[in-house]
N, C-alpha and C. Protein backbone atom coordinates (compact mmCIF):
# COMPACT_ATOMS: atom_id res chain seq x y z
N UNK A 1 -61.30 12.77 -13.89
CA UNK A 1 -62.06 12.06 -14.88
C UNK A 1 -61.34 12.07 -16.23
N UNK A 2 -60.61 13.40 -16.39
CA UNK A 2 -59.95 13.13 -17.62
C UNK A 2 -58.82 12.38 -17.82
N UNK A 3 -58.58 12.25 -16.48
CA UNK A 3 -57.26 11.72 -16.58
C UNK A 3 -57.38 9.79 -16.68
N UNK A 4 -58.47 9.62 -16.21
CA UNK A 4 -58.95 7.96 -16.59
C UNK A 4 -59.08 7.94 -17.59
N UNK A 5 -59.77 8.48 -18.68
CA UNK A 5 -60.37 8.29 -19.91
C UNK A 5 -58.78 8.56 -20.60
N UNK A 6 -58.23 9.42 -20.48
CA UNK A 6 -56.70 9.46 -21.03
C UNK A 6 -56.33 7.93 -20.96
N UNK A 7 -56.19 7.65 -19.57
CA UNK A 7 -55.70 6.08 -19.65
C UNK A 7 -56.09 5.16 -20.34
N UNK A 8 -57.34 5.03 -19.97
CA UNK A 8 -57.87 3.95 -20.69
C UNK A 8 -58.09 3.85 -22.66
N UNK A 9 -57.64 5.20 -22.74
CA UNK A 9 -58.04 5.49 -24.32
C UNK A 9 -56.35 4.75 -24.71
N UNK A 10 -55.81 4.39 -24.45
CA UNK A 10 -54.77 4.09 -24.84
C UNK A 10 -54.66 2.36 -24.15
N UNK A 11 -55.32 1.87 -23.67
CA UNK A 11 -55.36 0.46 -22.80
C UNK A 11 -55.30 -0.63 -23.97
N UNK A 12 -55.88 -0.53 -25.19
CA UNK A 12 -55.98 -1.31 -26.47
C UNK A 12 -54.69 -1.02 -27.26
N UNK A 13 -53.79 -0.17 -27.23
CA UNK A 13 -52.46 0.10 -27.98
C UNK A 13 -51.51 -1.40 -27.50
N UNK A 14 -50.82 -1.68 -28.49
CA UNK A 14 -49.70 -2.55 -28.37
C UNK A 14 -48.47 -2.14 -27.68
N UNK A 15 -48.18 -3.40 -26.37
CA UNK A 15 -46.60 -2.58 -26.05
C UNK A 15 -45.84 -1.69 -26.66
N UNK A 16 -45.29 -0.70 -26.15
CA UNK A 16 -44.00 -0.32 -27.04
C UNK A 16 -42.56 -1.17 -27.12
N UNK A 17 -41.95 -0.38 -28.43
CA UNK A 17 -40.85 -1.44 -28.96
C UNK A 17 -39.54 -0.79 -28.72
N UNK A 18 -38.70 -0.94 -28.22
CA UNK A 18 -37.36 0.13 -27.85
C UNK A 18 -36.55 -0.86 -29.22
N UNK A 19 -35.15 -0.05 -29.56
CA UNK A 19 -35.08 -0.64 -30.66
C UNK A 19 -33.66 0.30 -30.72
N UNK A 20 -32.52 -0.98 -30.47
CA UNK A 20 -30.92 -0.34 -30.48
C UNK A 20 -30.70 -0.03 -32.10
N UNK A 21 -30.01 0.57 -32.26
CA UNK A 21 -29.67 0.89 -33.72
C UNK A 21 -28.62 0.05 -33.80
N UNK A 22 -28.06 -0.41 -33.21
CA UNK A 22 -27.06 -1.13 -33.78
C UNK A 22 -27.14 -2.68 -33.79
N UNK A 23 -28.65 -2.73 -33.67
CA UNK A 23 -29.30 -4.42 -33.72
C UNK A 23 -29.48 -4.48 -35.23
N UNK A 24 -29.97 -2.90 -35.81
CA UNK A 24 -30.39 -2.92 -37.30
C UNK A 24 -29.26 -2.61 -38.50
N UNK A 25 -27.89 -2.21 -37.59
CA UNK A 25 -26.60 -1.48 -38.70
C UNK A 25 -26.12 -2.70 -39.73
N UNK A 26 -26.59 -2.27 -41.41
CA UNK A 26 -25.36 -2.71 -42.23
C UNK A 26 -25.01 -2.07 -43.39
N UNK A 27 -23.91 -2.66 -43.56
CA UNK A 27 -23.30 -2.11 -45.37
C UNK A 27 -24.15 -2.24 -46.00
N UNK A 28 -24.53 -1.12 -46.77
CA UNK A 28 -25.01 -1.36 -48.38
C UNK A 28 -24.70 -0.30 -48.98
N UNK A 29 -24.85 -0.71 -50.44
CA UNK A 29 -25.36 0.63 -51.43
C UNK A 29 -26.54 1.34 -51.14
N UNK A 30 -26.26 2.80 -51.42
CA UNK A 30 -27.64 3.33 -50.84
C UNK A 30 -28.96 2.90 -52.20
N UNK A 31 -29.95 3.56 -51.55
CA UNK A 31 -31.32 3.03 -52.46
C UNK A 31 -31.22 4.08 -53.82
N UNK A 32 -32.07 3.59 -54.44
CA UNK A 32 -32.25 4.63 -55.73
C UNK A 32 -30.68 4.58 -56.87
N UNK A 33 -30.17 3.73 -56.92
CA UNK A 33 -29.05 4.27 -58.22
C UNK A 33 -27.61 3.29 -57.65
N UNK A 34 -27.59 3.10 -56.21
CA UNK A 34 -26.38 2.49 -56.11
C UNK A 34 -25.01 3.12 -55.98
N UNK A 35 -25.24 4.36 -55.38
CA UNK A 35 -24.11 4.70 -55.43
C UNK A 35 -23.17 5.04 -54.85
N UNK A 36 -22.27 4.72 -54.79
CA UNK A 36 -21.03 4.68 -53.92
C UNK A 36 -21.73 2.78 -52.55
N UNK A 37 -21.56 3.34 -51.26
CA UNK A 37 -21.65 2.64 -49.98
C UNK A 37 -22.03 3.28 -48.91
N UNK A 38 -22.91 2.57 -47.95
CA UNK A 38 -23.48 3.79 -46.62
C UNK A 38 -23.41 2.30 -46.05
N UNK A 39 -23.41 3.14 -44.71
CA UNK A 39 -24.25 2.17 -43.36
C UNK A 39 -25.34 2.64 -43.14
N UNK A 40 -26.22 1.48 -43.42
CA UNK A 40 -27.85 1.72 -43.07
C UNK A 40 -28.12 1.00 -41.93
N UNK A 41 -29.52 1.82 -41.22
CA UNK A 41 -29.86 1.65 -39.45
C UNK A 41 -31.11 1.91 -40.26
N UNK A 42 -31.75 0.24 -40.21
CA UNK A 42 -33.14 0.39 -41.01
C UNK A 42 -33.99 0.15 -39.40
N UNK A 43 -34.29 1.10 -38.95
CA UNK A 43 -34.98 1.26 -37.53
C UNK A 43 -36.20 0.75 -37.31
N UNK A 44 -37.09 0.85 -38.26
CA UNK A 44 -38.82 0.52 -38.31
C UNK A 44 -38.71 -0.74 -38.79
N UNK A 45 -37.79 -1.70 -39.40
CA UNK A 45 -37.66 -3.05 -40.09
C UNK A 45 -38.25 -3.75 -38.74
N UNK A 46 -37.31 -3.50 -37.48
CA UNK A 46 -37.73 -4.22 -36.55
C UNK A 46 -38.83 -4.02 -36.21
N UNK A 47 -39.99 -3.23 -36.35
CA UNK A 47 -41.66 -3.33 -35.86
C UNK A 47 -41.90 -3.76 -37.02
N UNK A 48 -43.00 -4.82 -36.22
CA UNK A 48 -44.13 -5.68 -36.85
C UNK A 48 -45.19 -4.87 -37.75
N UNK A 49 -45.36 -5.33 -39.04
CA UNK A 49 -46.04 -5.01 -39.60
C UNK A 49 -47.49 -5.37 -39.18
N UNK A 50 -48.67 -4.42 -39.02
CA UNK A 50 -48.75 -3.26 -39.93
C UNK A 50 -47.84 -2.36 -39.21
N UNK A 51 -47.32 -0.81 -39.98
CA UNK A 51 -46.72 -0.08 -39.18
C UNK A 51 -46.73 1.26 -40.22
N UNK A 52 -47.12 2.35 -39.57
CA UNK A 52 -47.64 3.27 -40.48
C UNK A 52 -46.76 4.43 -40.91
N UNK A 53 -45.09 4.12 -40.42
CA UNK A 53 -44.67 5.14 -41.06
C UNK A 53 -42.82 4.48 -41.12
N UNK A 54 -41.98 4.82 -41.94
CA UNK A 54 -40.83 4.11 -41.84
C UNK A 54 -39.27 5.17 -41.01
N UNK A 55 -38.78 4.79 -40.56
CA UNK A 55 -37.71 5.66 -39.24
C UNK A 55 -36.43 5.23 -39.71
N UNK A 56 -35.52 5.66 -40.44
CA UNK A 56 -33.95 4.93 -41.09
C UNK A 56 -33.09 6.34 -40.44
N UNK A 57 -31.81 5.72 -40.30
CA UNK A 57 -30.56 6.70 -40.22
C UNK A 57 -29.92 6.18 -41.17
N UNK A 58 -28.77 6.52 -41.78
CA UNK A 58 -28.32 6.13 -43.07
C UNK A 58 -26.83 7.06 -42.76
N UNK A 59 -25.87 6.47 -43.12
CA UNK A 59 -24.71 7.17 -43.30
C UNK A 59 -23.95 7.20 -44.49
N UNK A 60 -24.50 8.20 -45.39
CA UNK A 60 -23.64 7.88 -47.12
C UNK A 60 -22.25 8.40 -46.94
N UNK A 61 -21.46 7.55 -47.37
CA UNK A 61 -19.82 7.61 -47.27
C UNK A 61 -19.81 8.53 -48.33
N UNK A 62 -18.45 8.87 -48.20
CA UNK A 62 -17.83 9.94 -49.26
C UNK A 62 -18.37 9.90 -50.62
N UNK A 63 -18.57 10.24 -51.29
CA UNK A 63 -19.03 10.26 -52.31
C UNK A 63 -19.92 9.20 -52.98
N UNK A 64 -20.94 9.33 -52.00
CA UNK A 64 -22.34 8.28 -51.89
C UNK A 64 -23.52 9.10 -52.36
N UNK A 65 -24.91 8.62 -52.92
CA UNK A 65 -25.91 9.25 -53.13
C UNK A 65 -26.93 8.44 -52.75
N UNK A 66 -28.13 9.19 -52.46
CA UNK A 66 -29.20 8.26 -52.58
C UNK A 66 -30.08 9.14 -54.16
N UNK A 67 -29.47 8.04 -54.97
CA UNK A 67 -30.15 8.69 -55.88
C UNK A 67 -31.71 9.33 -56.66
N UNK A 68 -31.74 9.94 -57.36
CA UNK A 68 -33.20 10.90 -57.49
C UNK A 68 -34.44 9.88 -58.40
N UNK A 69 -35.24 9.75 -57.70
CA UNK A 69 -36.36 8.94 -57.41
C UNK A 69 -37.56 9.55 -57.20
N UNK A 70 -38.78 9.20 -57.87
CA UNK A 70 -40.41 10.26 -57.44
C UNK A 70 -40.72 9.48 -56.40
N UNK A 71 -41.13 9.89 -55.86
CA UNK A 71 -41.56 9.72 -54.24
C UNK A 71 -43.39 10.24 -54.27
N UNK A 72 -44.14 9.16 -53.67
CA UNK A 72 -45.68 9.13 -53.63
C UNK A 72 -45.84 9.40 -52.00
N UNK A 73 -45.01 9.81 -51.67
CA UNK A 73 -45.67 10.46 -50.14
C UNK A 73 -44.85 11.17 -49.70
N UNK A 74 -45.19 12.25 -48.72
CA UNK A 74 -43.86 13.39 -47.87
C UNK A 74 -42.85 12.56 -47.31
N UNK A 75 -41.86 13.19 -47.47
CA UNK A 75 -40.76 12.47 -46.90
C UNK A 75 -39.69 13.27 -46.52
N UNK A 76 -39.40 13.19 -45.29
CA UNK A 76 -38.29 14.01 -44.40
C UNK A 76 -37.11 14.00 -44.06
N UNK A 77 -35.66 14.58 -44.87
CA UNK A 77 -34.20 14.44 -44.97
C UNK A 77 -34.08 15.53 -43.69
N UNK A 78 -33.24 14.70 -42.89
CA UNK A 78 -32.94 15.69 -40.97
C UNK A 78 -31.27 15.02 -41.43
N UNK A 79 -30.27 16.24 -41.22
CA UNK A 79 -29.13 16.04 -41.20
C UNK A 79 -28.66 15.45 -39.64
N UNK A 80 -27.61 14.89 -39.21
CA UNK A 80 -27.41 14.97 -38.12
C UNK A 80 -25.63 15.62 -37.95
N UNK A 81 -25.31 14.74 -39.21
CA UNK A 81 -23.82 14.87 -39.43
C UNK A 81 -22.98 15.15 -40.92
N UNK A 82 -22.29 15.97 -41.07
CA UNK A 82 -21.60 15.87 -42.35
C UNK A 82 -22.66 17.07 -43.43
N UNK A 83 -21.73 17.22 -44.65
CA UNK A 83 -22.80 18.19 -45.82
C UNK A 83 -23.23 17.27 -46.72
N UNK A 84 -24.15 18.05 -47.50
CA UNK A 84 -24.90 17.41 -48.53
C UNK A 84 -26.01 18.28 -49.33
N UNK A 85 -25.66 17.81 -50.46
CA UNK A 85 -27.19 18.49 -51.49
C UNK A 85 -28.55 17.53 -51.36
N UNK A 86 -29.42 18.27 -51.37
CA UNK A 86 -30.80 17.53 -51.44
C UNK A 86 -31.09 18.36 -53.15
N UNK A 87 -31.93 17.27 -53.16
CA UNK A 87 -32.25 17.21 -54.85
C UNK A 87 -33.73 17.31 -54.68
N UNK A 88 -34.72 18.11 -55.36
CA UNK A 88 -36.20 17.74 -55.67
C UNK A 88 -36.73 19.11 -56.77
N UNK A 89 -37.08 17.84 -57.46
CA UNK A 89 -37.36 18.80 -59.39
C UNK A 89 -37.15 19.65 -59.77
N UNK A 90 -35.37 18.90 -59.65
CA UNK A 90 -34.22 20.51 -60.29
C UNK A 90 -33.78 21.14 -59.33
N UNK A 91 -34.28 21.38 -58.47
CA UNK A 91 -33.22 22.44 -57.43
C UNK A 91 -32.98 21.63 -55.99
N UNK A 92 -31.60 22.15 -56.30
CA UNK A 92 -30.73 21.86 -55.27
C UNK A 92 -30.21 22.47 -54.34
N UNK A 93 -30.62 22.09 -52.75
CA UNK A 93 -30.06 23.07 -51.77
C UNK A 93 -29.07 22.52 -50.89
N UNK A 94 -28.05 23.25 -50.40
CA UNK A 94 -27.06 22.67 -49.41
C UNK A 94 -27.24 22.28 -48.09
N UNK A 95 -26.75 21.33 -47.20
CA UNK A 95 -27.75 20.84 -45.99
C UNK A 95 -26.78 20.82 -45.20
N UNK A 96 -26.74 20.73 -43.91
CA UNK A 96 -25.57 20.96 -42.66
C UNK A 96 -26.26 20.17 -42.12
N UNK A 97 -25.90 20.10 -40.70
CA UNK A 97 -25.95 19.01 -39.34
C UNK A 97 -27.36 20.43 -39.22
N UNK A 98 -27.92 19.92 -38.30
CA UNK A 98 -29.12 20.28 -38.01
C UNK A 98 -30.55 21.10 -38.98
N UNK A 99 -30.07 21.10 -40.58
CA UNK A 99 -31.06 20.95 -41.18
C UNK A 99 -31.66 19.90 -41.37
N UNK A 100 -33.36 20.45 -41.83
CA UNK A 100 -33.94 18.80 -42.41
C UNK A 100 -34.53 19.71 -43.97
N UNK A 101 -34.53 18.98 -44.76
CA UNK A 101 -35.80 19.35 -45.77
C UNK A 101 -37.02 18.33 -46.00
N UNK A 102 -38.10 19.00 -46.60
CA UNK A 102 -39.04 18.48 -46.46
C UNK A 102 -39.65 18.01 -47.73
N UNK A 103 -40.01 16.90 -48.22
CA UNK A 103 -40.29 16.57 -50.12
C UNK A 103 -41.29 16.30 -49.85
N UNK A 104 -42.10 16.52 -50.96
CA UNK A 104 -43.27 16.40 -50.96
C UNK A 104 -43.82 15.63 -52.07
N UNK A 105 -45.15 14.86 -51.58
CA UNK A 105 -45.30 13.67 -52.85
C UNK A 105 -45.38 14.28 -54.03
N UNK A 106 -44.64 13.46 -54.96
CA UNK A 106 -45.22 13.83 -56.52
C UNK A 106 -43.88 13.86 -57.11
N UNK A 107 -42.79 14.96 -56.01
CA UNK A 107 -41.57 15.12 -56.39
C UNK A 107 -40.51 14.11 -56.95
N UNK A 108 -39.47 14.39 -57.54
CA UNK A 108 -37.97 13.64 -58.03
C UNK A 108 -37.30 14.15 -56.93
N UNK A 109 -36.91 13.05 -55.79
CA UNK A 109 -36.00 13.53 -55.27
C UNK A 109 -34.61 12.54 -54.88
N UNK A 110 -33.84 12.86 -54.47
CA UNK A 110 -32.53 12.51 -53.91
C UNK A 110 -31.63 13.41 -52.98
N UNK A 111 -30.45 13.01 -52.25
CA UNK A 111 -29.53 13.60 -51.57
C UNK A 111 -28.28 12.56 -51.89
N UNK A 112 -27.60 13.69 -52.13
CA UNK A 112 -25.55 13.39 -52.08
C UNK A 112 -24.93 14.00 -50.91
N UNK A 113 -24.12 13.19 -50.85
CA UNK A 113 -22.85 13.42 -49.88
C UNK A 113 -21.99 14.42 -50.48
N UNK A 114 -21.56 15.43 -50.20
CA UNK A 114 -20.39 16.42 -50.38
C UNK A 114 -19.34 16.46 -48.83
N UNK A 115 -18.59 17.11 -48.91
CA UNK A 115 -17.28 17.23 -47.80
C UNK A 115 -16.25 16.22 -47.87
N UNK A 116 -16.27 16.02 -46.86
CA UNK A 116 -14.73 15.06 -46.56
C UNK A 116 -15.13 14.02 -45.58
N UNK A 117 -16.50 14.50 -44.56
CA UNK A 117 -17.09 13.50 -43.67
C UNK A 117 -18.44 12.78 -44.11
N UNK A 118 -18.58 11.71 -43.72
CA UNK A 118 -19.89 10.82 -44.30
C UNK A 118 -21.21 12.26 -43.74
N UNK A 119 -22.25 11.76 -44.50
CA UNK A 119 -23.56 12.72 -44.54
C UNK A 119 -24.40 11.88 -43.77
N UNK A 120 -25.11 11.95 -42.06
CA UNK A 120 -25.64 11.41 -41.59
C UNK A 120 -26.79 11.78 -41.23
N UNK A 121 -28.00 10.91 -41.66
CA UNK A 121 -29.44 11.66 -41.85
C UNK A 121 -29.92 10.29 -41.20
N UNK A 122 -31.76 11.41 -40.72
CA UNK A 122 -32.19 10.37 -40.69
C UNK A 122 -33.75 10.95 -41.51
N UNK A 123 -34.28 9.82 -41.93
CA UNK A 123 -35.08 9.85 -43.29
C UNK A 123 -36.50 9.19 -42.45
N UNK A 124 -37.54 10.04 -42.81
CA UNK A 124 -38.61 9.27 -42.11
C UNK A 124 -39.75 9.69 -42.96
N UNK A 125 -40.83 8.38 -43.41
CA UNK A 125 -41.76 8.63 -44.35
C UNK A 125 -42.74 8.03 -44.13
N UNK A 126 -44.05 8.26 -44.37
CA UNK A 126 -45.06 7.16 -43.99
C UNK A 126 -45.07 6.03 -45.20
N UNK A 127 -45.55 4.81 -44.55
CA UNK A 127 -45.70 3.32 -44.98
C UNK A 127 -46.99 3.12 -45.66
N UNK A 128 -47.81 3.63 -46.79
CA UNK A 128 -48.90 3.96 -46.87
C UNK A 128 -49.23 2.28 -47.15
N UNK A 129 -48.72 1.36 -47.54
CA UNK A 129 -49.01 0.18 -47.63
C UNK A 129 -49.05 -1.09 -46.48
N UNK A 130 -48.72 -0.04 -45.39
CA UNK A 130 -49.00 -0.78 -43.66
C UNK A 130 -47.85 -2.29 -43.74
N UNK A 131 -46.95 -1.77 -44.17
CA UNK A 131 -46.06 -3.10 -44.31
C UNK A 131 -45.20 -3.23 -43.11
């Protein structure tokens, strides 16, 4: 019995969306300040709005930032590749491949690229405006 009601509680959800990253990869300057160049993998662009939270990988090249910006909702820096400082009101901590940090609304935050290899994150925040 539970296992019908499991099913069916989910019978009104919309297909799911599989979604290559490399349907979404391009050059830009990163957000917040412009600085330096990354390849952005804007992942959630491809789901249809409404959509309640946003999914990016981002690769800031050598001496790239996403510069420091207040942020109105939590938002989650997950390293995958390369070092980097994360920035939030004033203090700064160093980040490796398998850290994430965690910001919290209200904060100034940002992350830079340090090393010699691009800083590859992926950044995920909710969409509080269902866009």
């Amino acid at each position: 019995m539970w296992l019908a009601a499991l099913l069916l509680a989910g019978a009104n959800a919309p297909a799911m969306i599989v979604i290559d990253e490399g349907d979404t990869v391009r050059e830009e300057p990163p957000p917040h300040g412009a600085i330096g160049m990354s390849t952005a993998y804007r992942i959630s662009d491809s789901i249809p709005a409404p959509r309640s939270f946003e999914f990016r990988k981002r690769a800031l090249h050598v001496g790239a930032a996403i510069g420091v910006h207040p942020i109105d909702h939590d938002e989650i820096y997950y390293v995958l590749s390369g070092t980097g400082v994360v920035h939030s009101d004033g203090t700064e901590k160093e980040l490796q491949a398998g850290m994430a940090a965690w910001l919290y609304s209200g904060a100034r935050v940002g992350i830079r690229q340090t090393g010699t290899e691009p800083l590859v994150l992926i950044i995920a925040y909710p969409n509080k405006a269902g866009k």
